[in-house]
PDB file of N, CA and C in Angstrom:
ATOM      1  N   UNK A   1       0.838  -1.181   0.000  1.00  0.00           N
ATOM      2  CA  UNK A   1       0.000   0.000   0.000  1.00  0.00           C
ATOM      3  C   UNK A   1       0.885   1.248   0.000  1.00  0.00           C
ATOM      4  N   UNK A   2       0.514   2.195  -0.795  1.00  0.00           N
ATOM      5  CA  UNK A   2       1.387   2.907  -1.383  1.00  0.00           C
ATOM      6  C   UNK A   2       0.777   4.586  -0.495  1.00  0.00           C
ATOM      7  N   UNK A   3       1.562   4.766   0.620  1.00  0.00           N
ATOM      8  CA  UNK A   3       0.613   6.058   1.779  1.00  0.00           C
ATOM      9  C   UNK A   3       0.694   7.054   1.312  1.00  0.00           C
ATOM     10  N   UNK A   4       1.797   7.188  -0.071  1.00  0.00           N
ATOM     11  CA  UNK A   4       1.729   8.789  -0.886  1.00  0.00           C
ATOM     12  C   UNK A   4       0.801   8.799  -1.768  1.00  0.00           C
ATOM     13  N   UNK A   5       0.344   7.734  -2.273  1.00  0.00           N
ATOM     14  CA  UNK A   5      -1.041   7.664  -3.075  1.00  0.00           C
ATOM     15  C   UNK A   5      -2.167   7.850  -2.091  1.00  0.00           C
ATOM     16  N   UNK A   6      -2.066   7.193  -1.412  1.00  0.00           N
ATOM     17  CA  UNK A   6      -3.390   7.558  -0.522  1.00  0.00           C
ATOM     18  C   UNK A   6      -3.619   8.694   0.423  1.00  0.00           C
ATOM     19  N   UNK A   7      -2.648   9.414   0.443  1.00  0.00           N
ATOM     20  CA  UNK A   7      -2.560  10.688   1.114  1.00  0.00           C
ATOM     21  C   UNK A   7      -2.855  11.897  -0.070  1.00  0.00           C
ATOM     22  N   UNK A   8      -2.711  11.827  -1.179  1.00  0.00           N
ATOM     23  CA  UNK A   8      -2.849  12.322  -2.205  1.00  0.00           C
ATOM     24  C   UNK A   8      -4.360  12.213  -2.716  1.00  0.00           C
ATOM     25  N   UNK A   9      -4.859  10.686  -2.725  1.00  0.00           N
ATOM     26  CA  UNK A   9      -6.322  10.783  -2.745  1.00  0.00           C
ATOM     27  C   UNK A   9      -7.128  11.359  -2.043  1.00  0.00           C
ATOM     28  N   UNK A  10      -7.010  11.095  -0.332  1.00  0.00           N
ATOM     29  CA  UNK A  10      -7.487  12.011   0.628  1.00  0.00           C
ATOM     30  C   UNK A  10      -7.437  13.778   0.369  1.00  0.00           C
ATOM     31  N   UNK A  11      -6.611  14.294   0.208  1.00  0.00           N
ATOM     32  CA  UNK A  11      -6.387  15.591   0.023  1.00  0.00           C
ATOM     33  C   UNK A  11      -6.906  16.100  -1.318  1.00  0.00           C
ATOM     34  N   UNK A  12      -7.198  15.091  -2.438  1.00  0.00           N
ATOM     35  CA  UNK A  12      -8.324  15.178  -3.472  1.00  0.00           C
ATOM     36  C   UNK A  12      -9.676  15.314  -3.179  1.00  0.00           C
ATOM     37  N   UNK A  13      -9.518  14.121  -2.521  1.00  0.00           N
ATOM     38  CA  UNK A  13     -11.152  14.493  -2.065  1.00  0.00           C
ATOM     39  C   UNK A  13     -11.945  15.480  -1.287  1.00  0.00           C
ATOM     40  N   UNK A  14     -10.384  15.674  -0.015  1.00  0.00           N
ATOM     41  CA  UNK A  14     -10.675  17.064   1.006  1.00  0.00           C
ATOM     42  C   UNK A  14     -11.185  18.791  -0.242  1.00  0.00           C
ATOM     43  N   UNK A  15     -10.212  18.030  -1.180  1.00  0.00           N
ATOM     44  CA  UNK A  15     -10.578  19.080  -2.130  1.00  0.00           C
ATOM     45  C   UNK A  15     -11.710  19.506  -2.562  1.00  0.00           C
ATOM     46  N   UNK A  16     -11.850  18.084  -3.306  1.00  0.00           N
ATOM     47  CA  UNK A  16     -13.723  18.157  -4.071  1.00  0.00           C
ATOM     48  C   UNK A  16     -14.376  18.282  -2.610  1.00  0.00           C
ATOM     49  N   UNK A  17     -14.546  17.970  -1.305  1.00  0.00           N
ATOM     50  CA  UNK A  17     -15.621  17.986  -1.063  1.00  0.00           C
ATOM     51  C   UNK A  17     -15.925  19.760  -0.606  1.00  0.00           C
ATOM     52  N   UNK A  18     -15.145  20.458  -0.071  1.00  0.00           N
ATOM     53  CA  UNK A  18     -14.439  21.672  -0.297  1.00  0.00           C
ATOM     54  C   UNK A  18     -15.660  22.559  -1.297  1.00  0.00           C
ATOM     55  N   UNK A  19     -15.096  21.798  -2.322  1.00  0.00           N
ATOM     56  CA  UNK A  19     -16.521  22.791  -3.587  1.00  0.00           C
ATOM     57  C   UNK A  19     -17.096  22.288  -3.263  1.00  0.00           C
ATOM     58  N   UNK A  20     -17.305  21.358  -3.178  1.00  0.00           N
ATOM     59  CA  UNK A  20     -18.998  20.507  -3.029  1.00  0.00           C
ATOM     60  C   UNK A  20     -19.619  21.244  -2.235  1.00  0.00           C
ATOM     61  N   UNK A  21     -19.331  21.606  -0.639  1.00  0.00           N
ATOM     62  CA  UNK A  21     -19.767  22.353   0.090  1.00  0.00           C
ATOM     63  C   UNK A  21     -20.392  23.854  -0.464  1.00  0.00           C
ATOM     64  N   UNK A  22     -19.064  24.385  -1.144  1.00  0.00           N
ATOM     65  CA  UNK A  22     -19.397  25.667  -1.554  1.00  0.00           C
ATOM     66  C   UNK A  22     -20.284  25.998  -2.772  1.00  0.00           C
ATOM     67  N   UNK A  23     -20.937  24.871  -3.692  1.00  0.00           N
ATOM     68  CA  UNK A  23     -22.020  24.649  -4.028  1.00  0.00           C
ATOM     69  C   UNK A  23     -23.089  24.266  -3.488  1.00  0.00           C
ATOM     70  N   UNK A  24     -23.262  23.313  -2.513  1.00  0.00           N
ATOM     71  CA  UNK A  24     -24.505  23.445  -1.669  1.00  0.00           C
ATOM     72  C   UNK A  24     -25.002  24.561  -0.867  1.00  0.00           C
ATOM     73  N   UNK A  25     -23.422  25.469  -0.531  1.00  0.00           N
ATOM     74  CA  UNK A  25     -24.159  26.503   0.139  1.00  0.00           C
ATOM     75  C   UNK A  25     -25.351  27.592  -0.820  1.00  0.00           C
ATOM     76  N   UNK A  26     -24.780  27.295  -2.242  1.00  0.00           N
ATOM     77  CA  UNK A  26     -25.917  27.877  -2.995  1.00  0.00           C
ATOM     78  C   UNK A  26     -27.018  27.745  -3.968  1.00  0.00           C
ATOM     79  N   UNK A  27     -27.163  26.064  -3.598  1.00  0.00           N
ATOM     80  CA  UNK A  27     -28.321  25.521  -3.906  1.00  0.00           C
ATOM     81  C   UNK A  27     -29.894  26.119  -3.137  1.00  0.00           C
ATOM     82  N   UNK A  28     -30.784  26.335  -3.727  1.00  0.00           N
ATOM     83  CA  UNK A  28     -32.010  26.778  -3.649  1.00  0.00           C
ATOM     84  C   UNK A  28     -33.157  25.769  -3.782  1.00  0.00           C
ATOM     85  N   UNK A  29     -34.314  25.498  -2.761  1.00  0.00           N
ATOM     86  CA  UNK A  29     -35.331  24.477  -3.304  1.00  0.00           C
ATOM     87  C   UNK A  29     -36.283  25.298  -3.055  1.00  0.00           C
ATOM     88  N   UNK A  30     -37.613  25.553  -3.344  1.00  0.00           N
ATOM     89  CA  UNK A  30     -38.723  25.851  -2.994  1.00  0.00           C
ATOM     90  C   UNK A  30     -39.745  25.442  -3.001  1.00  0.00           C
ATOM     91  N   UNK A  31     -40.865  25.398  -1.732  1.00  0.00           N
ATOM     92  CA  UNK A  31     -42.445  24.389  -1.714  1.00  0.00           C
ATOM     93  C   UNK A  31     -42.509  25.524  -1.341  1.00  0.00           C
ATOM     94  N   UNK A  32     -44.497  24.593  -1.750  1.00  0.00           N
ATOM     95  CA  UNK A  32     -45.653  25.346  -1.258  1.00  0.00           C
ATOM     96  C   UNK A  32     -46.366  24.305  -0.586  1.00  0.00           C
ATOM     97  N   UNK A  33     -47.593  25.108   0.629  1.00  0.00           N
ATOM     98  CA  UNK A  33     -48.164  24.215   1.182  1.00  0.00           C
ATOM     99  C   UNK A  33     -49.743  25.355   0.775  1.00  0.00           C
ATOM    100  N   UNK A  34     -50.674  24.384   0.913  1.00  0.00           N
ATOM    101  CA  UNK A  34     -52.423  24.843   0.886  1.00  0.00           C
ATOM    102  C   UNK A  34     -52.408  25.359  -0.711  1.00  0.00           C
ATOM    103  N   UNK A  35     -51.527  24.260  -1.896  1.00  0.00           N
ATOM    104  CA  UNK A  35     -51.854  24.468  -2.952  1.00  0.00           C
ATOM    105  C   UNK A  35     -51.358  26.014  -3.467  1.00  0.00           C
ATOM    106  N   UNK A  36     -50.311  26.352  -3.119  1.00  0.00           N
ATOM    107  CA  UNK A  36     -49.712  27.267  -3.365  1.00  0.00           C
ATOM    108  C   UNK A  36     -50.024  29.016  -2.416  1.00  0.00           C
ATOM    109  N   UNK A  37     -50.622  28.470  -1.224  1.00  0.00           N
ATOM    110  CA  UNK A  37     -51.203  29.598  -0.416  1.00  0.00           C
ATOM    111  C   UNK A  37     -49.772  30.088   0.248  1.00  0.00           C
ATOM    112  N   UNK A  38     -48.360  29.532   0.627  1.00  0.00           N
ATOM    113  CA  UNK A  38     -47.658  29.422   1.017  1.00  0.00           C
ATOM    114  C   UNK A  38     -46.331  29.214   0.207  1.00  0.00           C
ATOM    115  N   UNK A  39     -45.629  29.806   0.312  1.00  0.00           N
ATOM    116  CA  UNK A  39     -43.967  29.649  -0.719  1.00  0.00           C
ATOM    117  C   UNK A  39     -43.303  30.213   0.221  1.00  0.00           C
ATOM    118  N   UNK A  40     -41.890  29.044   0.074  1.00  0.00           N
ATOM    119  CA  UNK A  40     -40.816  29.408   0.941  1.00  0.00           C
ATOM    120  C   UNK A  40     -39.783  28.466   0.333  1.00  0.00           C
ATOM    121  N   UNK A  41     -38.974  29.464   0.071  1.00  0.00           N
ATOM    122  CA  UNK A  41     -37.363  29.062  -0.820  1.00  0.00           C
ATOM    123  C   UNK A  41     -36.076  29.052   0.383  1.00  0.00           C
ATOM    124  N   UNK A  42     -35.940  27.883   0.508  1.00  0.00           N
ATOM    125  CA  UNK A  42     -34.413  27.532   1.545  1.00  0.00           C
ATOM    126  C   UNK A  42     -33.126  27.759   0.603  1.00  0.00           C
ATOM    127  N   UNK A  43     -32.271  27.929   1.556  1.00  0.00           N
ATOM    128  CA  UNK A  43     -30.924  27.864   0.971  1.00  0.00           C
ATOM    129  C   UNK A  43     -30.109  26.606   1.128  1.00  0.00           C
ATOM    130  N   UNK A  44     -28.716  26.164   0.504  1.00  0.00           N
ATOM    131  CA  UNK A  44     -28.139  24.988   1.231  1.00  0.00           C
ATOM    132  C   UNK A  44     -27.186  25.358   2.028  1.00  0.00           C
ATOM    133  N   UNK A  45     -27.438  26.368   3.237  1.00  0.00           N
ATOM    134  CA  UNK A  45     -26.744  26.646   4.293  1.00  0.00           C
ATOM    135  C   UNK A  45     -27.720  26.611   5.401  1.00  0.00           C
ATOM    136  N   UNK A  46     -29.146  26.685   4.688  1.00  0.00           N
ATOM    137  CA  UNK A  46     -29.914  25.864   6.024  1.00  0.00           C
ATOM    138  C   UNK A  46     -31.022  26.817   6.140  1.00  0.00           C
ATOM    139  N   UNK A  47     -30.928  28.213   5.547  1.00  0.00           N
ATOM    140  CA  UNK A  47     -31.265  29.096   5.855  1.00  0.00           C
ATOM    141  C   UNK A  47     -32.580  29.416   5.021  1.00  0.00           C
ATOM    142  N   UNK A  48     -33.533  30.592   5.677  1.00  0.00           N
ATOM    143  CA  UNK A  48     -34.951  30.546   4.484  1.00  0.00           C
ATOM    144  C   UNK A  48     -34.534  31.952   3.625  1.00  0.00           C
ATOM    145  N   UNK A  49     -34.654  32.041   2.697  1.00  0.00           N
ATOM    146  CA  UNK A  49     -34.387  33.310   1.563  1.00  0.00           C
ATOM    147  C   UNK A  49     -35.837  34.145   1.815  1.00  0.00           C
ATOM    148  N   UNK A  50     -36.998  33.351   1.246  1.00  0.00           N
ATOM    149  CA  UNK A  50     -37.851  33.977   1.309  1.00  0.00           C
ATOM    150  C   UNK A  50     -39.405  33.251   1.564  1.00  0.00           C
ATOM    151  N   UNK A  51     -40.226  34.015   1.878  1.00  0.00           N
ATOM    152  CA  UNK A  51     -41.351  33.528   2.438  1.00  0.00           C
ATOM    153  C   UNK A  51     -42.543  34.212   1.877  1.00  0.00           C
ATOM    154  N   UNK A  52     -43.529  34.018   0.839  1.00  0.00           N
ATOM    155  CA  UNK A  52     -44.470  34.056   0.502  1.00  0.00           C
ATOM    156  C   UNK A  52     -46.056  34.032   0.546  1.00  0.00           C
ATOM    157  N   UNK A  53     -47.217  34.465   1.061  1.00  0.00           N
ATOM    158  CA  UNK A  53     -48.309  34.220   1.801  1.00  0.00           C
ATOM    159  C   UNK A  53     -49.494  34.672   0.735  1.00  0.00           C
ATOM    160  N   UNK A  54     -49.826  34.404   0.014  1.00  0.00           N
ATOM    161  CA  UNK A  54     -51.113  34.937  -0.595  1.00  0.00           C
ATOM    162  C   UNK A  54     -51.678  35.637   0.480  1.00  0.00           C
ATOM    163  N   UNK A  55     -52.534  36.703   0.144  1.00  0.00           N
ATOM    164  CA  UNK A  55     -53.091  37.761   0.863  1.00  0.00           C
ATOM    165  C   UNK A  55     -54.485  36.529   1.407  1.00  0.00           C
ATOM    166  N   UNK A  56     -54.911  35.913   0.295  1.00  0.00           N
ATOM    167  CA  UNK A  56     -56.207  34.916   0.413  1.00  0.00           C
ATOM    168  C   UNK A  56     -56.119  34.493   1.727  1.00  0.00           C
ATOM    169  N   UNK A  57     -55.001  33.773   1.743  1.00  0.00           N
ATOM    170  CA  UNK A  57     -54.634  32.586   2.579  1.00  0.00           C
ATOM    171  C   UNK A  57     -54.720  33.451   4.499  1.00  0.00           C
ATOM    172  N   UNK A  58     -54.833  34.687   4.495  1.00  0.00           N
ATOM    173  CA  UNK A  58     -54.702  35.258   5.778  1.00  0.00           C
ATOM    174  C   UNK A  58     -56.229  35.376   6.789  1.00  0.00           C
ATOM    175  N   UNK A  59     -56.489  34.636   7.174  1.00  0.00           N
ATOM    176  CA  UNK A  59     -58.023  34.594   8.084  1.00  0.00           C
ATOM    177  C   UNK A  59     -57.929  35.084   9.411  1.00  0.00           C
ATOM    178  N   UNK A  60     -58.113  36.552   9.975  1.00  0.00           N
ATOM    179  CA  UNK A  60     -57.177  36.830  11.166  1.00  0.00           C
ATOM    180  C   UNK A  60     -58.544  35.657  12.056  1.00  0.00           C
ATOM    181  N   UNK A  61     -59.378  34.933  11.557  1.00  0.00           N
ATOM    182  CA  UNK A  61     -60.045  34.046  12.852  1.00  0.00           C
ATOM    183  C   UNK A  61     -59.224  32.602  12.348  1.00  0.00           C
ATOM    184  N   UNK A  62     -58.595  32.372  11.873  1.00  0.00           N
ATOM    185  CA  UNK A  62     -57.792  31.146  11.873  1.00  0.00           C
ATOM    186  C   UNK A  62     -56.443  31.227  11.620  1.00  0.00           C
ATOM    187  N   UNK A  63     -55.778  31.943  11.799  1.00  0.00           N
ATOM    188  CA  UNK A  63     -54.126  32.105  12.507  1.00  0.00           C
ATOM    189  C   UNK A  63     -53.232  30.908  12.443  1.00  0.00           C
ATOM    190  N   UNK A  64     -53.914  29.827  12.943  1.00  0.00           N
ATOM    191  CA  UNK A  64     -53.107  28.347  13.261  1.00  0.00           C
ATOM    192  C   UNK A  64     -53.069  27.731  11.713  1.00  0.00           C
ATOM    193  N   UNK A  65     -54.237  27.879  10.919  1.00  0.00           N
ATOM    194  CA  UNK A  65     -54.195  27.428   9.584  1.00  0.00           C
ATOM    195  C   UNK A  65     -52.954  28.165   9.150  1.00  0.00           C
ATOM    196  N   UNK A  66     -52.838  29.234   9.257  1.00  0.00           N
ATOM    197  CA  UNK A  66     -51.620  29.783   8.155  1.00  0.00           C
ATOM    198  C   UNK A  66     -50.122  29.848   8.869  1.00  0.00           C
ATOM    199  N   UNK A  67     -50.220  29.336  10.030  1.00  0.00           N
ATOM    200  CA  UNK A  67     -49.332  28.611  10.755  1.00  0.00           C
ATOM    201  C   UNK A  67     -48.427  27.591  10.333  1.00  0.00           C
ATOM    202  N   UNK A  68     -50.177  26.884  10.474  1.00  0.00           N
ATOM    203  CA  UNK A  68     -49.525  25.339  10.044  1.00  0.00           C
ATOM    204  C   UNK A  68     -48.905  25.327   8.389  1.00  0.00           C
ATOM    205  N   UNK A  69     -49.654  26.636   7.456  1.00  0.00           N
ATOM    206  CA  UNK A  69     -49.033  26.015   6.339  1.00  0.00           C
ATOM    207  C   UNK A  69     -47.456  26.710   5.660  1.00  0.00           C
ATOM    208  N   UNK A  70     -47.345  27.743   6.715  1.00  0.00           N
ATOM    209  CA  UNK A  70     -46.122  28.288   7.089  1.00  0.00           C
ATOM    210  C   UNK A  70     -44.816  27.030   7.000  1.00  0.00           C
ATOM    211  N   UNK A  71     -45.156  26.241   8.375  1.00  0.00           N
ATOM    212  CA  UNK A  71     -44.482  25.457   9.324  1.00  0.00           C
ATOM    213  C   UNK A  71     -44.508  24.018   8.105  1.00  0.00           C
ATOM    214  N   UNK A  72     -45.236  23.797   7.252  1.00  0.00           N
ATOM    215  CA  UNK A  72     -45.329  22.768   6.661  1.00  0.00           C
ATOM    216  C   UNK A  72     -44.553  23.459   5.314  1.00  0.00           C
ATOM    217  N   UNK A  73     -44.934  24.383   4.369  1.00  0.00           N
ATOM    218  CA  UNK A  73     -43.676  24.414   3.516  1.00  0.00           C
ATOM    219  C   UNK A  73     -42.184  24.981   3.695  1.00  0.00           C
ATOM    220  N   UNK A  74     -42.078  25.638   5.249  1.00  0.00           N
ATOM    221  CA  UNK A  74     -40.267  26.002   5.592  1.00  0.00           C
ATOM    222  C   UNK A  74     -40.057  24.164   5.649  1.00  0.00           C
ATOM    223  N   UNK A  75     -40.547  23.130   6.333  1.00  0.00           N
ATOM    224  CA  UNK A  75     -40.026  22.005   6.484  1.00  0.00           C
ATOM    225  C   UNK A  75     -39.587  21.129   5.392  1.00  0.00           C
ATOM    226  N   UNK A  76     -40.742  21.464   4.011  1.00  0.00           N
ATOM    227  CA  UNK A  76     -40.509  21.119   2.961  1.00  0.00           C
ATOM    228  C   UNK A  76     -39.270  21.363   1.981  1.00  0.00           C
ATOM    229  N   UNK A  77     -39.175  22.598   2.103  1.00  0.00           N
ATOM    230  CA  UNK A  77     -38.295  23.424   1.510  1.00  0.00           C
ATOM    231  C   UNK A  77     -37.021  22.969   1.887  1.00  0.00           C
ATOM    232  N   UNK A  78     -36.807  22.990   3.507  1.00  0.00           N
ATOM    233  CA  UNK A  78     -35.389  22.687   4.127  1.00  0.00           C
ATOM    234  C   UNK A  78     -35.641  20.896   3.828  1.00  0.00           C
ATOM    235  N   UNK A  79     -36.183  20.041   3.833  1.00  0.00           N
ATOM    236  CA  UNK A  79     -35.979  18.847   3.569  1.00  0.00           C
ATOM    237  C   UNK A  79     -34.906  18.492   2.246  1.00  0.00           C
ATOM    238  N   UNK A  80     -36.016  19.373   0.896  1.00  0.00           N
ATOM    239  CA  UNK A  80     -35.694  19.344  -0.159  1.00  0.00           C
ATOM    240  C   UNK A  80     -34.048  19.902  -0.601  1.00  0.00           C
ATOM    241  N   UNK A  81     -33.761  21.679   0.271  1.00  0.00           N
ATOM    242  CA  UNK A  81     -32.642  21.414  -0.147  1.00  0.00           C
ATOM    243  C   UNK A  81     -31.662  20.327   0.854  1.00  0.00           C
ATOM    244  N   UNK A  82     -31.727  19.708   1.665  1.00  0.00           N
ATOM    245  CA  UNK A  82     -30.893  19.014   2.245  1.00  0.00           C
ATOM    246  C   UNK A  82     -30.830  17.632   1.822  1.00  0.00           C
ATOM    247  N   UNK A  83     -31.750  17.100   0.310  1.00  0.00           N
ATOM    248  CA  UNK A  83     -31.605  16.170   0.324  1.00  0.00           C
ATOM    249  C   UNK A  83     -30.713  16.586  -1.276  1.00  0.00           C
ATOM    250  N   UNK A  84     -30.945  17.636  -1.789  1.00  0.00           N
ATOM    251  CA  UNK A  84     -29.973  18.519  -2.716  1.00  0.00           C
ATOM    252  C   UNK A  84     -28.680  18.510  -2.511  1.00  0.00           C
ATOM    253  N   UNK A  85     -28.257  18.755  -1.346  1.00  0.00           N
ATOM    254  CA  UNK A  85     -26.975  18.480  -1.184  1.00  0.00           C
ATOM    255  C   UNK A  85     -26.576  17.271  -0.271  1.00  0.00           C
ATOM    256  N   UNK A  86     -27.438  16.611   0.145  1.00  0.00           N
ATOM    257  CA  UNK A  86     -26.976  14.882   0.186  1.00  0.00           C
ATOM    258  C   UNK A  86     -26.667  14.467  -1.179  1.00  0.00           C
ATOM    259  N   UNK A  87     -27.538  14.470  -2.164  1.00  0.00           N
ATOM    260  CA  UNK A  87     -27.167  13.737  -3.485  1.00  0.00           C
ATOM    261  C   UNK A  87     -25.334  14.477  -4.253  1.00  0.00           C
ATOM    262  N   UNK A  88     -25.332  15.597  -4.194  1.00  0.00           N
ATOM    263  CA  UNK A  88     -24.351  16.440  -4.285  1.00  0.00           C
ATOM    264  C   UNK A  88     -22.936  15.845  -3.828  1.00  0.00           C
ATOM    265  N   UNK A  89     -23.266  15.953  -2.472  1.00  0.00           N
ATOM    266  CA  UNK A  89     -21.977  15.482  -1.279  1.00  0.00           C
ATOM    267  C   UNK A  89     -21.815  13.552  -1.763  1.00  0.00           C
ATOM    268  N   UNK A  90     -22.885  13.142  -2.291  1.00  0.00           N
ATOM    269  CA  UNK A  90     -22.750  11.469  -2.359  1.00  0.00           C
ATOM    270  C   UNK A  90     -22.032  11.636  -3.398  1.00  0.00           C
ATOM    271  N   UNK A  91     -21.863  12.476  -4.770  1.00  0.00           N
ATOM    272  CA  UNK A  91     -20.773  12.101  -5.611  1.00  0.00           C
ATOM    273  C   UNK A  91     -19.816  12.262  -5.574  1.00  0.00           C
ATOM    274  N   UNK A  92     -18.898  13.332  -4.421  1.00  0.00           N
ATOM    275  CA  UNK A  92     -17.845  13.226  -4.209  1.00  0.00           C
ATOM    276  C   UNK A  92     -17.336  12.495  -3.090  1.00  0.00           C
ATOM    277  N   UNK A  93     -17.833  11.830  -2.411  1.00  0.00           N
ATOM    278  CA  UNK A  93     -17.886  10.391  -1.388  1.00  0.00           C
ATOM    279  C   UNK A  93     -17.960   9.200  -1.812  1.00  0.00           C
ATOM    280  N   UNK A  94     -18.631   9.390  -3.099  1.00  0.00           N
ATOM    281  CA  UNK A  94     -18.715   8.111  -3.725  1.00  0.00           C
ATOM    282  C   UNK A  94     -19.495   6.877  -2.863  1.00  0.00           C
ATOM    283  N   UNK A  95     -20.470   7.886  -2.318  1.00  0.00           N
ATOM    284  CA  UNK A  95     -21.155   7.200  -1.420  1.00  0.00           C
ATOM    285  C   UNK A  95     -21.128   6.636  -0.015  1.00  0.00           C
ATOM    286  N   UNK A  96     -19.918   6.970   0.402  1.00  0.00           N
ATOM    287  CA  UNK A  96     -19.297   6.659   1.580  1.00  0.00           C
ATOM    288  C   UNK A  96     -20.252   7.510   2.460  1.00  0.00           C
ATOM    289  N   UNK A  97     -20.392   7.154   3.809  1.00  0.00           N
ATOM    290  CA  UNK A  97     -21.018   7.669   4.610  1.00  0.00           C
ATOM    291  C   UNK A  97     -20.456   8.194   5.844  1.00  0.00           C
ATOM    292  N   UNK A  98     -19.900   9.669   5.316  1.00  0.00           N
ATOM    293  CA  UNK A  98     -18.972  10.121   6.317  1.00  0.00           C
ATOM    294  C   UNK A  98     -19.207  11.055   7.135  1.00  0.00           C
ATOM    295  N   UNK A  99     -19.418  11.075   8.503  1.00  0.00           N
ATOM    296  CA  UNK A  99     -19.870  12.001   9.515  1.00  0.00           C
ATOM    297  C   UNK A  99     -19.373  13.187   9.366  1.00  0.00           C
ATOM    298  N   UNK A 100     -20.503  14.521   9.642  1.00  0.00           N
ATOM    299  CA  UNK A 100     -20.541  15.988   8.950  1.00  0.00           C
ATOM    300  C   UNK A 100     -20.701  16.293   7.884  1.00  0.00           C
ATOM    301  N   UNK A 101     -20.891  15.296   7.016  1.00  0.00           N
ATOM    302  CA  UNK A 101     -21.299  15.373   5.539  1.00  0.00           C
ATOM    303  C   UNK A 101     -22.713  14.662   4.517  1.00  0.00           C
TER     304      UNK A 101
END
């Protein structure tokens, strides 16, 4: 086993995953929940960009409805991009399943 080859691969990969990261940080997904009453676009740093509400969708006697459909497309959104940059991070892992990544 040859440890300058494999120290060389490692530090390849430290490489790619490096961008990899710095492309997920600017991957974008966006849902809606109540059929489009609700839009909310995540980032792949975890974060929400923006948040959307049809005026319709606002019932000041039901509050919890536009709550819930708040709380149901930020979850969507952050699911989606995090499974954006799982698929991302799996090609430069090559599938390996490596903790923090």
């Amino acid at each position: 086993m040859d440890m300058k080859k494999v120290m060389r691969e490692a530090q390849k990969m430290q490489k790619e995953m490096e961008a990899a990261q710095a492309e997920i940080a600017l991957l974008t997904a966006e849902a809606s929940a109540g059929g489009g009453a609700v839009k909310v676009v995540a980032s792949g740093d975890g974060s929400i960009q923006s948040i959307a509400i049809d005026p319709a969708a606002v019932d000041p006697e039901d509050v919890e409805m536009l709550e819930d459909l708040v709380l149901a497309a930020v979850n969507d959104a952050l699911n989606s991009v995090s499974e954006l940059a799982n698929i991302r991070m799996s090609t430069v892992t090559g599938g390996m399943n490596l903790p923090g990544f």
